[in-house]
C-alpha atoms as a PDB file:
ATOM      1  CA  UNK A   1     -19.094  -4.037 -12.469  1.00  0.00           C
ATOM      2  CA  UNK A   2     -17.035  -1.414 -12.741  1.00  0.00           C
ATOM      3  CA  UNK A   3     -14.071  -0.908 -10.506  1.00  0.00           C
ATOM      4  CA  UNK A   4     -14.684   2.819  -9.354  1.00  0.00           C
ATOM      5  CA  UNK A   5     -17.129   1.679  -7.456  1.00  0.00           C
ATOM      6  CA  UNK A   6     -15.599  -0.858  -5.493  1.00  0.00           C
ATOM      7  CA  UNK A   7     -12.904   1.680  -4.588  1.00  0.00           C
ATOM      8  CA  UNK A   8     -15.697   4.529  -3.580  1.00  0.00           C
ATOM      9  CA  UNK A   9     -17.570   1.257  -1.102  1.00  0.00           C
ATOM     10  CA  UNK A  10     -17.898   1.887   2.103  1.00  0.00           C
ATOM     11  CA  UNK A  11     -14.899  -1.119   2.983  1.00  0.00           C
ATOM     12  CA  UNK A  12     -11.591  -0.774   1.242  1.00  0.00           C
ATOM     13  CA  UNK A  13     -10.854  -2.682  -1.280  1.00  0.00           C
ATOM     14  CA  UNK A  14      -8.316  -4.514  -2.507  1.00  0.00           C
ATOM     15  CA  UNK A  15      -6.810  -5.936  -5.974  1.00  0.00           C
ATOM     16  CA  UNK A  16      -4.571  -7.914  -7.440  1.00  0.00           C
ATOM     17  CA  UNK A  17      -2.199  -7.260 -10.364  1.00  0.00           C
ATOM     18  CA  UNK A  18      -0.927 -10.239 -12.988  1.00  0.00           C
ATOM     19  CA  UNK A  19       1.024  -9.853 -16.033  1.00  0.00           C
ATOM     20  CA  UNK A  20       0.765 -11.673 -19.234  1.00  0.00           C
ATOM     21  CA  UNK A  21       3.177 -13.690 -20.555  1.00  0.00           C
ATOM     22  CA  UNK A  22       5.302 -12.379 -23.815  1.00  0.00           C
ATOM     23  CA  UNK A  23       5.365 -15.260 -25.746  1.00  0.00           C
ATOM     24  CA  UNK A  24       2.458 -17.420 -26.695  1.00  0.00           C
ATOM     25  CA  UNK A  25       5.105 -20.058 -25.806  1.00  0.00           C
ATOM     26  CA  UNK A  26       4.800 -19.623 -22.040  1.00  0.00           C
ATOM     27  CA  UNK A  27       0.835 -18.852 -22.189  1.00  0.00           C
ATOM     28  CA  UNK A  28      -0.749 -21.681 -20.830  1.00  0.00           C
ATOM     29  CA  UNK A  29       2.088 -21.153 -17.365  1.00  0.00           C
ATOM     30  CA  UNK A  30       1.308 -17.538 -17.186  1.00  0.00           C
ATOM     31  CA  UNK A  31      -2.145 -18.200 -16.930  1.00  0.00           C
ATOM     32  CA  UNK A  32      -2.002 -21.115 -14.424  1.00  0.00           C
ATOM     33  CA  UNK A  33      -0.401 -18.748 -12.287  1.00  0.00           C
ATOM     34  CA  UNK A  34      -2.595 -15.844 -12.869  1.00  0.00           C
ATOM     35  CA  UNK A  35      -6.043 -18.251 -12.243  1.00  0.00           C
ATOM     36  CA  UNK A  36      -4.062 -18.884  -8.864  1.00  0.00           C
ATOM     37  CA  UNK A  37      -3.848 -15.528  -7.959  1.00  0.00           C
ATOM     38  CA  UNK A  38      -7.412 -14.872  -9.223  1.00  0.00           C
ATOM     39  CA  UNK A  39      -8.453 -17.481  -7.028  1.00  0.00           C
ATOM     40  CA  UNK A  40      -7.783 -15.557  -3.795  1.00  0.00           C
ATOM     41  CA  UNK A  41     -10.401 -13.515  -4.704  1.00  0.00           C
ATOM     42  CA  UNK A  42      -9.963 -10.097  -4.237  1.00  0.00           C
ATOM     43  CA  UNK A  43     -12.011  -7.349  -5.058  1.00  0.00           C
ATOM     44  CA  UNK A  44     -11.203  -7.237  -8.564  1.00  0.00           C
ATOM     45  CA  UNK A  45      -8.099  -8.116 -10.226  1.00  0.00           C
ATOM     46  CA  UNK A  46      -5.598  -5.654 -12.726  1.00  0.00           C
ATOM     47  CA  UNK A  47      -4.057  -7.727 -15.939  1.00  0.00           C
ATOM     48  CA  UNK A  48      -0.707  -5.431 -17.146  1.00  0.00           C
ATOM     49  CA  UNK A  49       0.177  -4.594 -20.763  1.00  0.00           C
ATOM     50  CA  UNK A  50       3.271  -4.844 -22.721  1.00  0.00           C
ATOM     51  CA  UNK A  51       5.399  -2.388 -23.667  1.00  0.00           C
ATOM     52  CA  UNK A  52       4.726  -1.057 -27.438  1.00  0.00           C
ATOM     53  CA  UNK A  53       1.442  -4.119 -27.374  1.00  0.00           C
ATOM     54  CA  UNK A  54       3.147  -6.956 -27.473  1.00  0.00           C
ATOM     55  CA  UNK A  55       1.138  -8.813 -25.223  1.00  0.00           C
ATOM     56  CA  UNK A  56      -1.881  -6.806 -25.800  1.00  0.00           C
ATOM     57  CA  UNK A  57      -3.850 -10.089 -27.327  1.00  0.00           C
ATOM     58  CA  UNK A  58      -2.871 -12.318 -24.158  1.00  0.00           C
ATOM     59  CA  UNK A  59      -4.557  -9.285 -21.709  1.00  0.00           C
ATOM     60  CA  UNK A  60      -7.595  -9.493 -23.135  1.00  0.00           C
ATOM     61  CA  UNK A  61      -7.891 -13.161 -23.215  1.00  0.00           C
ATOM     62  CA  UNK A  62      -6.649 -13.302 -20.056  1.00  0.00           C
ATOM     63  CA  UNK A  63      -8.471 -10.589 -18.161  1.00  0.00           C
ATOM     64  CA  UNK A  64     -11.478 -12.113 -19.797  1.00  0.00           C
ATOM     65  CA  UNK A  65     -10.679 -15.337 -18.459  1.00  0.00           C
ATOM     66  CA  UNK A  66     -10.070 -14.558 -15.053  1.00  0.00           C
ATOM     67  CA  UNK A  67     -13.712 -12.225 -14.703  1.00  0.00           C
ATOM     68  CA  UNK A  68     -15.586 -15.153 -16.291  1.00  0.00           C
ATOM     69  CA  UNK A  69     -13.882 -17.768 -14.085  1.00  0.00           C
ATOM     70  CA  UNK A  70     -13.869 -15.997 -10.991  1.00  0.00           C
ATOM     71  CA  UNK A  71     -17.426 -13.823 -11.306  1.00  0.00           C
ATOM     72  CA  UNK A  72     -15.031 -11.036 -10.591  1.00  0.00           C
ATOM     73  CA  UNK A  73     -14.486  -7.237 -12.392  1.00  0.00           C
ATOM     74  CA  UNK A  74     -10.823  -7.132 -14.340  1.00  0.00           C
ATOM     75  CA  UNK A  75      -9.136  -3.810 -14.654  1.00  0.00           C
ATOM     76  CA  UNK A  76      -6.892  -3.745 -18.235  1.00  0.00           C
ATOM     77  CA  UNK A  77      -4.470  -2.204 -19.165  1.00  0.00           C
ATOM     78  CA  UNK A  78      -4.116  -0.600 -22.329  1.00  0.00           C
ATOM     79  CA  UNK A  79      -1.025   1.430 -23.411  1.00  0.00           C
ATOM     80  CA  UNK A  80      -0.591   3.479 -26.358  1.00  0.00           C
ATOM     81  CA  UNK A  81       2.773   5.017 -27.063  1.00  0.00           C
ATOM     82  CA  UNK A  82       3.236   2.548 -30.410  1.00  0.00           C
ATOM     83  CA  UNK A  83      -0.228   2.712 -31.022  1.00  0.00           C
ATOM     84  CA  UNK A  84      -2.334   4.868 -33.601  1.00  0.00           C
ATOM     85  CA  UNK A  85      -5.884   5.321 -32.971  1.00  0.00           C
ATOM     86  CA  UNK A  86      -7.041   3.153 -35.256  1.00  0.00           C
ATOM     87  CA  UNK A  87      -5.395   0.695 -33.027  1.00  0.00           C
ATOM     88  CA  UNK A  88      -6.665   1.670 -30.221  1.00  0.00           C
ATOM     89  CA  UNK A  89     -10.191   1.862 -31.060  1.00  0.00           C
ATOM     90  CA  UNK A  90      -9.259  -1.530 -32.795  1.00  0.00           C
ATOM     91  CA  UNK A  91      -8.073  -2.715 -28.888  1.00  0.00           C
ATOM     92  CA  UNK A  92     -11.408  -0.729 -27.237  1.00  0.00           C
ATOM     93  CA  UNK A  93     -13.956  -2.846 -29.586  1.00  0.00           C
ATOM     94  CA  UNK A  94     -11.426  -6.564 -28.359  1.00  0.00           C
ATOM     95  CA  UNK A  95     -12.635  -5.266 -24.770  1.00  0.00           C
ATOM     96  CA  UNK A  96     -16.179  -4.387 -24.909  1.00  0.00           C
ATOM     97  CA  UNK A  97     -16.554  -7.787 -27.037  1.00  0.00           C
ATOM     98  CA  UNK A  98     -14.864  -9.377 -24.521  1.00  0.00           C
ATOM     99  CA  UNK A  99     -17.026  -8.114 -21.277  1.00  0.00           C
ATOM    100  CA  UNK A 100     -14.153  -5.741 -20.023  1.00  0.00           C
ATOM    101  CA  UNK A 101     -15.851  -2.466 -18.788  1.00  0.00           C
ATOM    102  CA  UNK A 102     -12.533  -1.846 -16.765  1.00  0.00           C
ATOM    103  CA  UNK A 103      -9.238   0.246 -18.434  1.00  0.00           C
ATOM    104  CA  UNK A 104      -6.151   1.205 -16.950  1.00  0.00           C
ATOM    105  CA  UNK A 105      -4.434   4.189 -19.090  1.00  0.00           C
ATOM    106  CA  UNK A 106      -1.010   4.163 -19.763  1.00  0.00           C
ATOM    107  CA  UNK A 107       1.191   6.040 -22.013  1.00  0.00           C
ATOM    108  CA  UNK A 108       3.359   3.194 -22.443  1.00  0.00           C
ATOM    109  CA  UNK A 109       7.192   3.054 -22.205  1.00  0.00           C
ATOM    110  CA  UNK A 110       8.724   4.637 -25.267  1.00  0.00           C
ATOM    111  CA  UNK A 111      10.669   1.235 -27.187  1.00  0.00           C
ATOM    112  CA  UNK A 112      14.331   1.978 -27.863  1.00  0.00           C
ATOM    113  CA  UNK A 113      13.212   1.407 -31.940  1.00  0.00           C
ATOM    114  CA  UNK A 114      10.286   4.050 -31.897  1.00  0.00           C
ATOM    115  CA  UNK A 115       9.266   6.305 -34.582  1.00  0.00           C
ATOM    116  CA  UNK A 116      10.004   9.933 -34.332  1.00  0.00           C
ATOM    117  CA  UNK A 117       7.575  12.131 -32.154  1.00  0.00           C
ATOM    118  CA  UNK A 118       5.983  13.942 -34.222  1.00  0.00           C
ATOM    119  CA  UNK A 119       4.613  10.759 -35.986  1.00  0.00           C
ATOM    120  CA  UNK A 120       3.052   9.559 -32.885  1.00  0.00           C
ATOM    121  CA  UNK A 121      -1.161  10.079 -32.267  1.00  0.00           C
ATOM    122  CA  UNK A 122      -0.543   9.970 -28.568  1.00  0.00           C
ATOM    123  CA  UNK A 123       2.165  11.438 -26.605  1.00  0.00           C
ATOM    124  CA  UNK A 124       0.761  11.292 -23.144  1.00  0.00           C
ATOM    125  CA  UNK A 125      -1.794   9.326 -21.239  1.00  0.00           C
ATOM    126  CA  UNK A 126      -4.365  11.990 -21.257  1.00  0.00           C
ATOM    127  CA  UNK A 127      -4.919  11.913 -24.516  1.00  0.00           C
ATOM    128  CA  UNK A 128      -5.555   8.020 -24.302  1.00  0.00           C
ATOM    129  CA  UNK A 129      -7.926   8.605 -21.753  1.00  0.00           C
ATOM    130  CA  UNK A 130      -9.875  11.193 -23.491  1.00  0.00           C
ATOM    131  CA  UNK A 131      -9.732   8.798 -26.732  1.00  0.00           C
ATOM    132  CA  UNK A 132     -11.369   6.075 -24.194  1.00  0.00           C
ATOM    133  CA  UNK A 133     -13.848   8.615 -22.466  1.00  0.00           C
ATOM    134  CA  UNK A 134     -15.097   9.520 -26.922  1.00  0.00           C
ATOM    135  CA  UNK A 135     -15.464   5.853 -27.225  1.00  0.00           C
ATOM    136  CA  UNK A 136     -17.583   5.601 -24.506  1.00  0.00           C
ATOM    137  CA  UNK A 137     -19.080   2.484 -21.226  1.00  0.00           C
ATOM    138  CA  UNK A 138     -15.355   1.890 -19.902  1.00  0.00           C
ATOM    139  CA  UNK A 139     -14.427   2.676 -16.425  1.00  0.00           C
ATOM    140  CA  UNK A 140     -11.229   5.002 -16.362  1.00  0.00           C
ATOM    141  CA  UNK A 141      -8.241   4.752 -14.099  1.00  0.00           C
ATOM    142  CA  UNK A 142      -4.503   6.363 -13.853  1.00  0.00           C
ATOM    143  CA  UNK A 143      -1.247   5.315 -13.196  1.00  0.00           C
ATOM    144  CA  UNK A 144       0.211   8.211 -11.126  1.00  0.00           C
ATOM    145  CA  UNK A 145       4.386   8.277  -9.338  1.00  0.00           C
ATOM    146  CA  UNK A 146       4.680   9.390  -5.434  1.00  0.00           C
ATOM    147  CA  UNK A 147       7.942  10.264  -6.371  1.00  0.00           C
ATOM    148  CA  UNK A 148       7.279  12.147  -9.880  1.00  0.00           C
ATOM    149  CA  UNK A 149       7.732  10.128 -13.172  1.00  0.00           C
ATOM    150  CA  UNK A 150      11.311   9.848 -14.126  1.00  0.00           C
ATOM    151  CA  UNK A 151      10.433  11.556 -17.188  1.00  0.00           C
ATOM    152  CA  UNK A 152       9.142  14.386 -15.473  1.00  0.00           C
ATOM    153  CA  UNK A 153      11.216  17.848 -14.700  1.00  0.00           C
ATOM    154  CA  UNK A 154      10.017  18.167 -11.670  1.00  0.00           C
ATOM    155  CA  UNK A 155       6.779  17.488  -9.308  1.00  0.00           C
ATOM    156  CA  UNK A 156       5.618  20.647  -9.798  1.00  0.00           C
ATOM    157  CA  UNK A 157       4.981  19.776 -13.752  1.00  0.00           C
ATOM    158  CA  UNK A 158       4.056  15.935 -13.022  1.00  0.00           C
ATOM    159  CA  UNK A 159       1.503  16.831 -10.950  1.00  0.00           C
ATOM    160  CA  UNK A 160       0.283  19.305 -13.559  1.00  0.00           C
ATOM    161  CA  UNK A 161       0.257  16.567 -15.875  1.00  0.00           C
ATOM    162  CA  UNK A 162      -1.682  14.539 -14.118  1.00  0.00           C
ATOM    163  CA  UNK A 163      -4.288  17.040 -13.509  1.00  0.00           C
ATOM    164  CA  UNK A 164      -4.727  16.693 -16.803  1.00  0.00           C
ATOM    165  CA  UNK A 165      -5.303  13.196 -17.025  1.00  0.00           C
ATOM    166  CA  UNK A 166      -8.215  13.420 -14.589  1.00  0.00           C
ATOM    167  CA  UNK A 167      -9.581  16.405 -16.872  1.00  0.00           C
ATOM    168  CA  UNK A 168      -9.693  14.324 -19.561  1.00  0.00           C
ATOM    169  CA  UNK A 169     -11.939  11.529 -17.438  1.00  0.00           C
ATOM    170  CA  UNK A 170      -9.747   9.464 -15.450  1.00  0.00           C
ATOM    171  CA  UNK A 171     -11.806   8.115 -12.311  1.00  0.00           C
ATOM    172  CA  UNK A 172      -9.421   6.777 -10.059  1.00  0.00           C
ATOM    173  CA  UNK A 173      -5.347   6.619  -9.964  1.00  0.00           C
ATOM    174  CA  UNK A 174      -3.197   3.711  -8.919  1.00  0.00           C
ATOM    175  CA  UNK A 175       0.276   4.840  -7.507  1.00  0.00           C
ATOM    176  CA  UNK A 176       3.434   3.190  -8.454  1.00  0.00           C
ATOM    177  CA  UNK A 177       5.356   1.235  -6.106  1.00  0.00           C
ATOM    178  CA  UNK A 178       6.911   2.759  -3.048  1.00  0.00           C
ATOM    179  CA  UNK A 179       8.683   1.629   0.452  1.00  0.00           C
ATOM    180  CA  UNK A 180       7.735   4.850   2.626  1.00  0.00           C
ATOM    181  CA  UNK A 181       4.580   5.443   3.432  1.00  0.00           C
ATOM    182  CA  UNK A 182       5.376   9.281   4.117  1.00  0.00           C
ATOM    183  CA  UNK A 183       6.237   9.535   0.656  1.00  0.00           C
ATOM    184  CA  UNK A 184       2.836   8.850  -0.025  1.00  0.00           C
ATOM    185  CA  UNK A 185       1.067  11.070   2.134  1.00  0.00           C
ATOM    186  CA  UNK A 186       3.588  13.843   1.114  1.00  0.00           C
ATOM    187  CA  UNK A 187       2.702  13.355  -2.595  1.00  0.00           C
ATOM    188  CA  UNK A 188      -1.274  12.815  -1.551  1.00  0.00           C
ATOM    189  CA  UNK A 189      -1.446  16.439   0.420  1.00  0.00           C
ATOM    190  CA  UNK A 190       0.077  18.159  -2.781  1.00  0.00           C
ATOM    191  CA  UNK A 191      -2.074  16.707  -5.722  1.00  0.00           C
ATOM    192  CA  UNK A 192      -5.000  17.708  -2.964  1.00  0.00           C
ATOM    193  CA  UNK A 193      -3.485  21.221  -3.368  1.00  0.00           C
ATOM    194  CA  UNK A 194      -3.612  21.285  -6.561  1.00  0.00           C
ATOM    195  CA  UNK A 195      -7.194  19.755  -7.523  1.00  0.00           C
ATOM    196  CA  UNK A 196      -6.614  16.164  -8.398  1.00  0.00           C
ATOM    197  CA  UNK A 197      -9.899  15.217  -6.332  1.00  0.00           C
ATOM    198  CA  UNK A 198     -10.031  11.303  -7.504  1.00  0.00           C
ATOM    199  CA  UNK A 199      -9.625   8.363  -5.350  1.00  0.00           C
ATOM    200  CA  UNK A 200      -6.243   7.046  -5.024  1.00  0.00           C
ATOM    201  CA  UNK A 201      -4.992   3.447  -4.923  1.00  0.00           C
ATOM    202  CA  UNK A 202      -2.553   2.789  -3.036  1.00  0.00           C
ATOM    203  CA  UNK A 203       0.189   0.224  -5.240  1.00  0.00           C
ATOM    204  CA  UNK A 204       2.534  -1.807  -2.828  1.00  0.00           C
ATOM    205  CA  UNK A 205       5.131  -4.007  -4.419  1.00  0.00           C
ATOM    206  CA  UNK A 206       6.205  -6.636  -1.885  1.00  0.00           C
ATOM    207  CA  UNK A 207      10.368  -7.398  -2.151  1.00  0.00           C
ATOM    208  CA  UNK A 208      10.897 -10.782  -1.295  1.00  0.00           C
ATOM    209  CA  UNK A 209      14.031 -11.594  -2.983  1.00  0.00           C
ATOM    210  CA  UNK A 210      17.064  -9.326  -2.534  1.00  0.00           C
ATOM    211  CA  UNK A 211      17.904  -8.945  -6.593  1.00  0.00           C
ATOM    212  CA  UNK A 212      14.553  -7.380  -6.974  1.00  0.00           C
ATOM    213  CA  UNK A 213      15.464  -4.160  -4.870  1.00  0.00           C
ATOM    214  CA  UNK A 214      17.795  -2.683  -7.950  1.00  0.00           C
ATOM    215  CA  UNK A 215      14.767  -3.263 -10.567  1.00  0.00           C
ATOM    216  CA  UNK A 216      12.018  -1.370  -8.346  1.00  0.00           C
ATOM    217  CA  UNK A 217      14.384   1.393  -8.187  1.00  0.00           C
ATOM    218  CA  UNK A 218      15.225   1.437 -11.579  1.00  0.00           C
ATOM    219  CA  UNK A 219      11.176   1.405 -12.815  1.00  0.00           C
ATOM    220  CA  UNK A 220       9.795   3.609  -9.969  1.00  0.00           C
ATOM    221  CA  UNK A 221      12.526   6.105  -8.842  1.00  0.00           C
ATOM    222  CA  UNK A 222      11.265   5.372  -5.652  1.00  0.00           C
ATOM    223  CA  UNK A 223      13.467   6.197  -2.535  1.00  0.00           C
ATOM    224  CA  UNK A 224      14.351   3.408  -0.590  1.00  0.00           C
ATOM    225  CA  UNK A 225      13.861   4.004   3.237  1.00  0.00           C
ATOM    226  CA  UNK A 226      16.813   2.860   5.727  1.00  0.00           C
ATOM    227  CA  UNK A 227      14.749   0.231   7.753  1.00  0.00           C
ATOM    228  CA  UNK A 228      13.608  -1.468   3.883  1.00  0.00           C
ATOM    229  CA  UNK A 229      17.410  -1.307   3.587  1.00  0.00           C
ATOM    230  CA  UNK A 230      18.507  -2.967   6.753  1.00  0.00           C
ATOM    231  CA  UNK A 231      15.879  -5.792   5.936  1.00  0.00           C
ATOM    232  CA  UNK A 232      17.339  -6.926   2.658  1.00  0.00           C
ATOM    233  CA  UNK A 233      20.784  -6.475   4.060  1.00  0.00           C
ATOM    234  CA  UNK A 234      20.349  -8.769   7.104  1.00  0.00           C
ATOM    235  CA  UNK A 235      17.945 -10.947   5.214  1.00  0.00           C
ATOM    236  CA  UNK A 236      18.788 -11.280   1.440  1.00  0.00           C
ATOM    237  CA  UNK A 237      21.535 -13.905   1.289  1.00  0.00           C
ATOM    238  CA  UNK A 238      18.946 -16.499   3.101  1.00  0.00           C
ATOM    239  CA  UNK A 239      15.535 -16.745   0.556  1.00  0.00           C
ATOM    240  CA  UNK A 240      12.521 -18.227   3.048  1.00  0.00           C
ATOM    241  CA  UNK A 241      13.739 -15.087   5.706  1.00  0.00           C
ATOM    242  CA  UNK A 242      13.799 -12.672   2.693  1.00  0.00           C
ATOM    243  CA  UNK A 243      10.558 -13.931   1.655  1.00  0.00           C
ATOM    244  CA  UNK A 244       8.773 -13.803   4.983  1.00  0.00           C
ATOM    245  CA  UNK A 245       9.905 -10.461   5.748  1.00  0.00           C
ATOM    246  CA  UNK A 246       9.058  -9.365   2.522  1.00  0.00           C
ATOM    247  CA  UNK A 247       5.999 -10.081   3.069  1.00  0.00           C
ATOM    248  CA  UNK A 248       5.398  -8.498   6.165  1.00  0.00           C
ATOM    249  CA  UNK A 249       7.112  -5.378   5.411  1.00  0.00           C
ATOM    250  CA  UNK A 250       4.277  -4.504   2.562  1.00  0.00           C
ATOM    251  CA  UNK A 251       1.826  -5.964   5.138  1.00  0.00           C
ATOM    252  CA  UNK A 252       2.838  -2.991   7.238  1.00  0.00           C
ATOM    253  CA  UNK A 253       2.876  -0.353   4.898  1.00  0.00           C
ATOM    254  CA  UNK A 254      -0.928  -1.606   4.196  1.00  0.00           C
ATOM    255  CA  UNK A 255      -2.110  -1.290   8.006  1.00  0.00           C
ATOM    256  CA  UNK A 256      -0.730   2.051   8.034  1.00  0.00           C
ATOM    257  CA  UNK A 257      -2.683   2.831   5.009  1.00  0.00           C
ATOM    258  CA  UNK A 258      -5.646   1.408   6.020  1.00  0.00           C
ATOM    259  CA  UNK A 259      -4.958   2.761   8.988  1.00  0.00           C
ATOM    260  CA  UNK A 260      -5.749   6.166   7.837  1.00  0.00           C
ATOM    261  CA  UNK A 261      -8.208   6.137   5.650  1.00  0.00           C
ATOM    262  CA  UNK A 262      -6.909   5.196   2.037  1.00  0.00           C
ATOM    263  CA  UNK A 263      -9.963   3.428   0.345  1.00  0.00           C
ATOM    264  CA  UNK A 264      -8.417   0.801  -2.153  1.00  0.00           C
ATOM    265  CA  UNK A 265      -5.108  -0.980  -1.781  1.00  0.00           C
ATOM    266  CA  UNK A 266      -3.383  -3.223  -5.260  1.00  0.00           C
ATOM    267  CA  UNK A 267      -1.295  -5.486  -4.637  1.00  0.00           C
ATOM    268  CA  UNK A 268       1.876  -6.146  -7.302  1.00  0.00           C
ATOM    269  CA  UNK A 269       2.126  -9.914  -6.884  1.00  0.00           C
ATOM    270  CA  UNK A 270       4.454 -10.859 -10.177  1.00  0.00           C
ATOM    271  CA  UNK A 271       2.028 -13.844 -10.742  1.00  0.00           C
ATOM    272  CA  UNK A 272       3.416 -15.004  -7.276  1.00  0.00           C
ATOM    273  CA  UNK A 273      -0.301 -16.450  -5.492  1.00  0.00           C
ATOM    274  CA  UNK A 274       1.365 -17.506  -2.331  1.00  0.00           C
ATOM    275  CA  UNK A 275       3.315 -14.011  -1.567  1.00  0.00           C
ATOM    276  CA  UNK A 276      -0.610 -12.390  -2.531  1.00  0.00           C
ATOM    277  CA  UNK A 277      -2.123 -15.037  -0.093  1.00  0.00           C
ATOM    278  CA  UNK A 278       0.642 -14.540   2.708  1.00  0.00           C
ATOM    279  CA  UNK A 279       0.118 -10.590   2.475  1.00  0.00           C
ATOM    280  CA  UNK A 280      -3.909 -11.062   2.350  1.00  0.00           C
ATOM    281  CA  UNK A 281      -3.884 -13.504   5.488  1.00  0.00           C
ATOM    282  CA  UNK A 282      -2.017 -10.886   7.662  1.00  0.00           C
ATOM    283  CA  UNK A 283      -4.644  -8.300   6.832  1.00  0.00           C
ATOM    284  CA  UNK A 284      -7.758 -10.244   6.607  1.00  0.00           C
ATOM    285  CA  UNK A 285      -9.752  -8.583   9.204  1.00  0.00           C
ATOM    286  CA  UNK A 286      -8.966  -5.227   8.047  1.00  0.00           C
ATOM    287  CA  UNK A 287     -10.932  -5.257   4.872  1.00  0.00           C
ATOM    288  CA  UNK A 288     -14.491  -4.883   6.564  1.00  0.00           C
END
């Protein structure tokens, strides 16, 4: 099934996002704990990708798993800033063997070691996603940043850029984390404005553990809103308080959300089932 249309349903819908591990070492772990999260079933669940491929073979087998085990559609992700086309299509045919009808299109962070630019067959996300529209029977979705990528000069020219990316056939966009939900409806008015028409996920990243706070803002560039603030400062230095409000600080954001009208929430759970479940039990009766 393929994922656009569980976000277009009539009920919102919700999914779950695992990562793979980056070692075969810790394999068999990872996926214990992703076939944990899987087993909450949600609506259908997102398996990341690692930066420059490296854990490209342990998404596939993994986001195969987890739709075969759990009856349930699996949105990959597939990156290609190290990547030449042969390689991609090489990754495209993996997935379509494998049952996955479900791609999430990602430039890909750009490895400290990388060849210089004008040696690379993709340099932005679109033209992945145009590559995977050619090819052909995937569903198509979009990362996209409330708060700009940090690569980005300015919204103005992020925006523009991802304009592009829904030209090209992206179906649906997933935001990055963020902690204020006006943020969000800020950034959702403008790329309204400006012709990005495509549904958008809503991506909420619940901080349960203090030491976490400095890495979100690092990836996302998000802006961190005084009440998320006051939270980890009165809660951090004790772990099951942290935790628990945490948890109901995304659970929240997601009623607001829901609230008014956003049609698909994902959920970043860091492979952690029982933060997914504790989030999904406060807003259980919200998803009909």
């Amino acid at each position: 099934m393929k994922a656009i249309d569980l976000i277009k349903a009539e009920k919102p819908s919700l999914s779950l996002e695992v990562f793979p591990p980056k070692t075969g070492a810790k394999f068999e772990s990872i996926k214990e704990a992703c076939d944990k999260v899987g087993a909450l079933k949600p609506d259908f669940m997102s398996v990341t990708y690692g930066a420059g491929g490296g854990t490209s073979e342990f998404t596939i087998d993994i986001a195969s798993s987890l739709q075969k085990k759990y009856n349930m559609p699996v949105l990959a992700h597939l990156s290609c800033i190290s990547s030449d086309r042969a390689g991609v299509r090489a990754q495209l045919d993996k997935m379509k063997a494998a049952g996955i009808e479900n791609i999430l299109a990602l430039r890909g962070d750009i490895p400290e070691d990388a060849a210089p630019r004008d040696t690379w067959d993709y340099h932005y996300a679109s033209e992945l996603v145009a590559e995977i529209k050619e090819y052909g029977g995937f569903c198509i979705g979009g990362a996209c940043y409330p708060e700009s990528h940090p690569e980005s000069a300015n919204q103005k020219e992020d925006i523009k850029a991802l304009k592009a990316k829904v030209d090209a056939g992206c179906e649906f966009l997933t935001t990055q984390m963020f902690f204020d939900n006006a943020i969000f409806w800020n950034f959702l008015y403008k790329i309204r404005e400006a012709g990005v028409d495509v549904p958008i996920v809503a991506g909420i990243m619940p901080i349960t553990k203090a030491k976490q706070v400095e890495r979100a803002v690092k990836l996302s560039g998000t802006q961190v809103p005084s009440r998320f603030k006051y939270m980890v400062d009165h809660f951090g230095s004790d772990d099951e308080a942290m935790r628990q409000a945490g948890i109901i600080y995304a659970s929240e954001q997601i009623v607001d959300l829901l609230a008014n009208g956003v049609p698909a929430i994902h959920i970043y759970t860091m492979n952690d089932a029982t933060i997914a479940e504790g989030i999904m039990n406060n807003i259980s009766k919200l998803l009909k």
